[in-house]
Protein backbone atom coordinates (compact mmCIF):
# COMPACT_ATOMS: atom_id res chain seq x y z
CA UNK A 1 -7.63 27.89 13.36
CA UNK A 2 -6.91 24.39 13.95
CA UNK A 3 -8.23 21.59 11.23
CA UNK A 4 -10.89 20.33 12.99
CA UNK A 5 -13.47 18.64 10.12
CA UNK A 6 -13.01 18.31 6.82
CA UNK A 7 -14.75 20.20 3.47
CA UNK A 8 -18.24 17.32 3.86
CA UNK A 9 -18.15 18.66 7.63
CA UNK A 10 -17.14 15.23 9.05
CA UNK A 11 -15.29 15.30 12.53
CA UNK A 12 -11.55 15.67 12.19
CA UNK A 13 -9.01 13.97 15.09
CA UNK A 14 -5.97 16.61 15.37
CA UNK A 15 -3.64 13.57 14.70
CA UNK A 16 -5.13 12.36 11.99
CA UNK A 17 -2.99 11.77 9.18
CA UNK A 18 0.50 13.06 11.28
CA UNK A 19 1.81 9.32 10.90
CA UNK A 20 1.61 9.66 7.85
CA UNK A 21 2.53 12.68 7.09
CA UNK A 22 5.73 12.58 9.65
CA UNK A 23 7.13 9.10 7.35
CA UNK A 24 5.96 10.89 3.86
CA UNK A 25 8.58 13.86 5.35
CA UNK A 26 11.01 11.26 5.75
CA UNK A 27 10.62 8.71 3.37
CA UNK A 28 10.77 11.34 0.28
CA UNK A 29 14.23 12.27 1.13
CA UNK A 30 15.28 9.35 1.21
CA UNK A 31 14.15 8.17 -1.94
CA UNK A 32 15.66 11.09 -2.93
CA UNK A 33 19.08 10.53 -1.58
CA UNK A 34 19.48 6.84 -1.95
CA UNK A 35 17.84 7.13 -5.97
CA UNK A 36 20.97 5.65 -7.69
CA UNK A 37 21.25 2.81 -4.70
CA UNK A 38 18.12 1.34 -5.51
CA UNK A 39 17.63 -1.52 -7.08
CA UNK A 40 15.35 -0.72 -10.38
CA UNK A 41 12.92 -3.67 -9.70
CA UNK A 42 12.65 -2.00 -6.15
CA UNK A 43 12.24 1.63 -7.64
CA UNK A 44 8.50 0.89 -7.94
CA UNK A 45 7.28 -0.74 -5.06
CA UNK A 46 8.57 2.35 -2.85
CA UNK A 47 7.21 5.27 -5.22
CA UNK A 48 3.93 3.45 -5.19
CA UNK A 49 4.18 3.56 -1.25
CA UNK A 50 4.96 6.98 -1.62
CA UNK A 51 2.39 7.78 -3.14
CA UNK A 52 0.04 6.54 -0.79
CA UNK A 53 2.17 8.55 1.78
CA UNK A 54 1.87 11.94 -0.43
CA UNK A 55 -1.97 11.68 -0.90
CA UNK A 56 -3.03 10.36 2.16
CA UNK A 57 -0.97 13.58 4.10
CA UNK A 58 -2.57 15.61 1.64
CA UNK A 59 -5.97 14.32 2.51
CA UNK A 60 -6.15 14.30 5.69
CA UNK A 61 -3.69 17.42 7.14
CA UNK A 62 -4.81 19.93 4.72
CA UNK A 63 -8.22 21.56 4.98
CA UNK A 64 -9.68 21.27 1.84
CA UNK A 65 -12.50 23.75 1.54
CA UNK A 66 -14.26 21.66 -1.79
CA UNK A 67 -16.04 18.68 -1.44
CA UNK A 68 -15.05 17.68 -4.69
CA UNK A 69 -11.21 18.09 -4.32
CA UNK A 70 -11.41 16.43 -1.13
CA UNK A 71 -13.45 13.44 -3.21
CA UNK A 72 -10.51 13.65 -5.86
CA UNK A 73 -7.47 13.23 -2.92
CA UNK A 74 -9.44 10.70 -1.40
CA UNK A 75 -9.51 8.62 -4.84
CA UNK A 76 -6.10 8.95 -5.08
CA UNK A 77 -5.14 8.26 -1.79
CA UNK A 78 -7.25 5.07 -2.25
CA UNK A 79 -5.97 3.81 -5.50
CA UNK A 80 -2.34 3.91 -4.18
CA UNK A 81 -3.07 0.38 -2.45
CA UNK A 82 -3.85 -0.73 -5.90
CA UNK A 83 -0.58 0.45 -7.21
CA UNK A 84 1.35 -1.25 -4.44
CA UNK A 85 -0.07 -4.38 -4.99
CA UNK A 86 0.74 -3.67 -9.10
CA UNK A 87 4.60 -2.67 -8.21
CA UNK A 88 5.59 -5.15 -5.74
CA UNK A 89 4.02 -8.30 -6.77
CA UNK A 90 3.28 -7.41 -10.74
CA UNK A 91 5.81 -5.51 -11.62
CA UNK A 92 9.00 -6.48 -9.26
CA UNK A 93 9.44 -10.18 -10.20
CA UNK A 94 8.43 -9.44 -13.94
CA UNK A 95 11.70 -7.01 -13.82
CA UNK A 96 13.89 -9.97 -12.47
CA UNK A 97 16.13 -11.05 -15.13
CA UNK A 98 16.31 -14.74 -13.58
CA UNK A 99 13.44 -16.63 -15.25
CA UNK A 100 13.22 -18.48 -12.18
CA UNK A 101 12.08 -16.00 -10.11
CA UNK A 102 10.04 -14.25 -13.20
CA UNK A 103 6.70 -15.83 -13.36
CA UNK A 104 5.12 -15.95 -17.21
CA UNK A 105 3.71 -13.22 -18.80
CA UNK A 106 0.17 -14.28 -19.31
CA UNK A 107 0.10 -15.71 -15.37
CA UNK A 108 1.28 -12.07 -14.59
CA UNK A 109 -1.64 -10.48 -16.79
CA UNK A 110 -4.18 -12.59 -15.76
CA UNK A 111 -3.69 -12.23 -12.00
CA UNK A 112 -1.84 -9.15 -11.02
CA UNK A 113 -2.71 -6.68 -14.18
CA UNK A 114 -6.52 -7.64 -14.90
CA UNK A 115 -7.63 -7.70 -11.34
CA UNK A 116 -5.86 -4.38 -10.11
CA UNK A 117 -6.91 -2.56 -13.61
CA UNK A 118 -10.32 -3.04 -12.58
CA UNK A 119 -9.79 -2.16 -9.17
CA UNK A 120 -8.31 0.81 -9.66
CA UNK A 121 -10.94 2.03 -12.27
CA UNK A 122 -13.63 1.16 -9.77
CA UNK A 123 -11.53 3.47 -7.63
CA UNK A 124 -10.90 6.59 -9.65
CA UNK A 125 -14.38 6.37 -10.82
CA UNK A 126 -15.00 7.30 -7.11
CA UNK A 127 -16.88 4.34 -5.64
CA UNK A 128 -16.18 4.22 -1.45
CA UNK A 129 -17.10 0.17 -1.22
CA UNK A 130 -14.17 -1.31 -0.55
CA UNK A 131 -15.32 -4.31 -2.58
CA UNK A 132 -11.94 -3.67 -4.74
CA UNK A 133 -9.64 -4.86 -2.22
CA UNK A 134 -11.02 -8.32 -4.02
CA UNK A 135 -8.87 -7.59 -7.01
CA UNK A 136 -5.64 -7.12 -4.30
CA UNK A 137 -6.52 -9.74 -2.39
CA UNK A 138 -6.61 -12.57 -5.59
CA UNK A 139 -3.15 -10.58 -7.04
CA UNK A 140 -1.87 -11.43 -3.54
CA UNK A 141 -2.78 -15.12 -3.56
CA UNK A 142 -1.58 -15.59 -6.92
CA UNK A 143 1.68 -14.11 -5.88
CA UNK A 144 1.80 -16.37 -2.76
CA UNK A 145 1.53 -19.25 -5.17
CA UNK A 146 4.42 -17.98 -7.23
CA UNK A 147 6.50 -17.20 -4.40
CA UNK A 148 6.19 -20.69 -3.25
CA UNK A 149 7.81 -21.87 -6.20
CA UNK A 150 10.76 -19.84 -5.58
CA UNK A 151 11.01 -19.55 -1.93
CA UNK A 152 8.81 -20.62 0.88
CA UNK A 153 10.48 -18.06 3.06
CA UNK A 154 8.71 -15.41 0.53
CA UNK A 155 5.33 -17.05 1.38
CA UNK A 156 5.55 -16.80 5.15
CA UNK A 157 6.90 -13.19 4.29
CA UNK A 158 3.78 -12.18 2.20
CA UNK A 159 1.47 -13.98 5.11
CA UNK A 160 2.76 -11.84 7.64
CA UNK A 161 2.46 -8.63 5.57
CA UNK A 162 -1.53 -9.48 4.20
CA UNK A 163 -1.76 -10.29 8.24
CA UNK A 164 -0.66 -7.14 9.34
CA UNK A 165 -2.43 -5.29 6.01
CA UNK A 166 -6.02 -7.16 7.52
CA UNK A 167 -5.51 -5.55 10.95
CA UNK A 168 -4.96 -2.16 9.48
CA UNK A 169 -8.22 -2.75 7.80
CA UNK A 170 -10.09 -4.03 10.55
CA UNK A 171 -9.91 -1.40 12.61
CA UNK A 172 -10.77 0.94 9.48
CA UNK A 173 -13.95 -1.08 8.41
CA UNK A 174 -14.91 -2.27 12.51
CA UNK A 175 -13.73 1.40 13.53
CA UNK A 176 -13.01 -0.18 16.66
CA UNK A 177 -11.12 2.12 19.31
CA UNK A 178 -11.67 0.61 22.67
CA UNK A 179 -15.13 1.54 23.33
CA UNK A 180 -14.26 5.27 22.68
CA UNK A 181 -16.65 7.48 20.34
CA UNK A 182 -16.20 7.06 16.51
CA UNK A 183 -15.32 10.66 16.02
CA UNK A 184 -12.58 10.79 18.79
CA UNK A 185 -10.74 14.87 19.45
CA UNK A 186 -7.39 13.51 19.10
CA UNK A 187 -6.51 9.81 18.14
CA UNK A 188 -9.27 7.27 16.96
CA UNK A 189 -9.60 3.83 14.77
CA UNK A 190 -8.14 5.62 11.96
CA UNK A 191 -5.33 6.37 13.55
CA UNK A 192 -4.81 2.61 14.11
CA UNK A 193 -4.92 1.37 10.86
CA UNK A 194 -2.39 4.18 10.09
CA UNK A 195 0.01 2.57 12.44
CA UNK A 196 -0.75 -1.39 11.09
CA UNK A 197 -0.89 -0.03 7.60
CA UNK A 198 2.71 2.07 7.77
CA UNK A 199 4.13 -0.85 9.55
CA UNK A 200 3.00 -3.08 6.30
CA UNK A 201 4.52 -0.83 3.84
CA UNK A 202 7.69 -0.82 5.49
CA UNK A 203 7.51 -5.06 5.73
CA UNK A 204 6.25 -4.84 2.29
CA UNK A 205 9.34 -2.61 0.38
CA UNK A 206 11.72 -5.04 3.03
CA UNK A 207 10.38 -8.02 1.77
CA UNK A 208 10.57 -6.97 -1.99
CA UNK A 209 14.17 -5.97 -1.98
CA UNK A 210 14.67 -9.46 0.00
CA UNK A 211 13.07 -11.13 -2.81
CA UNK A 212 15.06 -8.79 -5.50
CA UNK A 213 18.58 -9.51 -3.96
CA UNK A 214 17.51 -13.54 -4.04
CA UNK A 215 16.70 -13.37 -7.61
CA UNK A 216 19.37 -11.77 -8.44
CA UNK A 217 22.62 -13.09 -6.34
CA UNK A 218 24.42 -15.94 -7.96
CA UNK A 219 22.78 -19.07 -6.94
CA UNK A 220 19.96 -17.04 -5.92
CA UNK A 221 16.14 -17.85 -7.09
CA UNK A 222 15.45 -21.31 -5.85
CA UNK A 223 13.85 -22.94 -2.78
């Protein structure tokens, strides 16, 4: 029988959640693979991006038959953009042993930790506004403001990912889809995001490593 709604009886697209599904299947491999090639301020930034990709297939291909698991994967799914935004502009520069790149401690707490701590509490308590993107968007503005210290080609780096982040999330919270019914048989404005939003993550763990190798190459870590 194919998975056609899921456990709350809401329509199901047949494609929904093969994107990401198909670059979960790859990108664990990988990870996998290349463990011991990866730089360690990197490490966390792509297994916070796979997580997203692990719960987010699990969401959406299997057919849960619970309401409440299916609430539970959902929460988790959710809270992995939280954990991105904790790993790759928290956690990745405070790992940088140049104290140029590294911003302070208390800037770091303040604007990356407190913010996405909340978020993802909001989150896991299983609130569906998606008033905590707030939290990720001020950890993101912060770290625009840091970047610019260090590079300005991190800035226009960071715009383009939040850009292509927004239109992923446009088309989620518009659920535009060309004039096409919300609840479309095969592909729909979920779909779309899914596209904008794996696009991001793979700008977002390319920028990161770009901003690792800076920091860390001999003359490295200045504008």
């Amino acid at each position: 029988m194919r998975h056609r709604q899921y456990a709350d009886g809401t329509p199901r697209p047949l494609l929904r959640g093969c994107l990401h599904g198909c670059t979960a299947a790859a990108t664990l491999p990988l990870l996998a693979a290349h463990r011991n090639a990866i730089a360690s301020e990197v490490l966390p930034t792509l297994l916070a991006i796979a997580w997203t990709l692990v719960f987010s297939s699990l969401l959406h291909l299997y057919p849960w038959r619970s309401p409440m698991i299916e609430d539970y994967i959902t929460r988790l799914d959710r809270v992995g953009i939280v954990w991105i935004t904790m790993a790759s502009i928290g956690l990745a520069p405070a790992l940088v042993d140049d104290p140029r790149c590294r911003p302070p401690l208390a800037f770091s707490i303040l604007t990356n930790a407190v913010p996405n701590l909340i978020s993802a509490a909001t989150v896991l308590k299983g609130s569906r506004s998606p008033n905590f993107i707030g939290g990720v968007a001020l950890a993101n503005v912060a770290c625009a403001l840091h970047w610019a210290t260090v590079d300005w080609r991190f800035v226009m780096m960071s715009a383009a990912i939040c850009a292509t982040y927004c239109v992923g999330f446009w088309f989620y919270l518009s659920r535009f889809d060309f004039g096409r019914p919300v609840h479309a048989e095969y592909w729909g404005y979920h779909e779309h995001m899914h596209v904008f939003i794996t696009l991001a993550f793979g700008m977002h763990a390319a920028a990161i490593d770009f901003f690792v190798g800076e920091c860390t190459r001999p003359g490295g870590g200045v504008a």
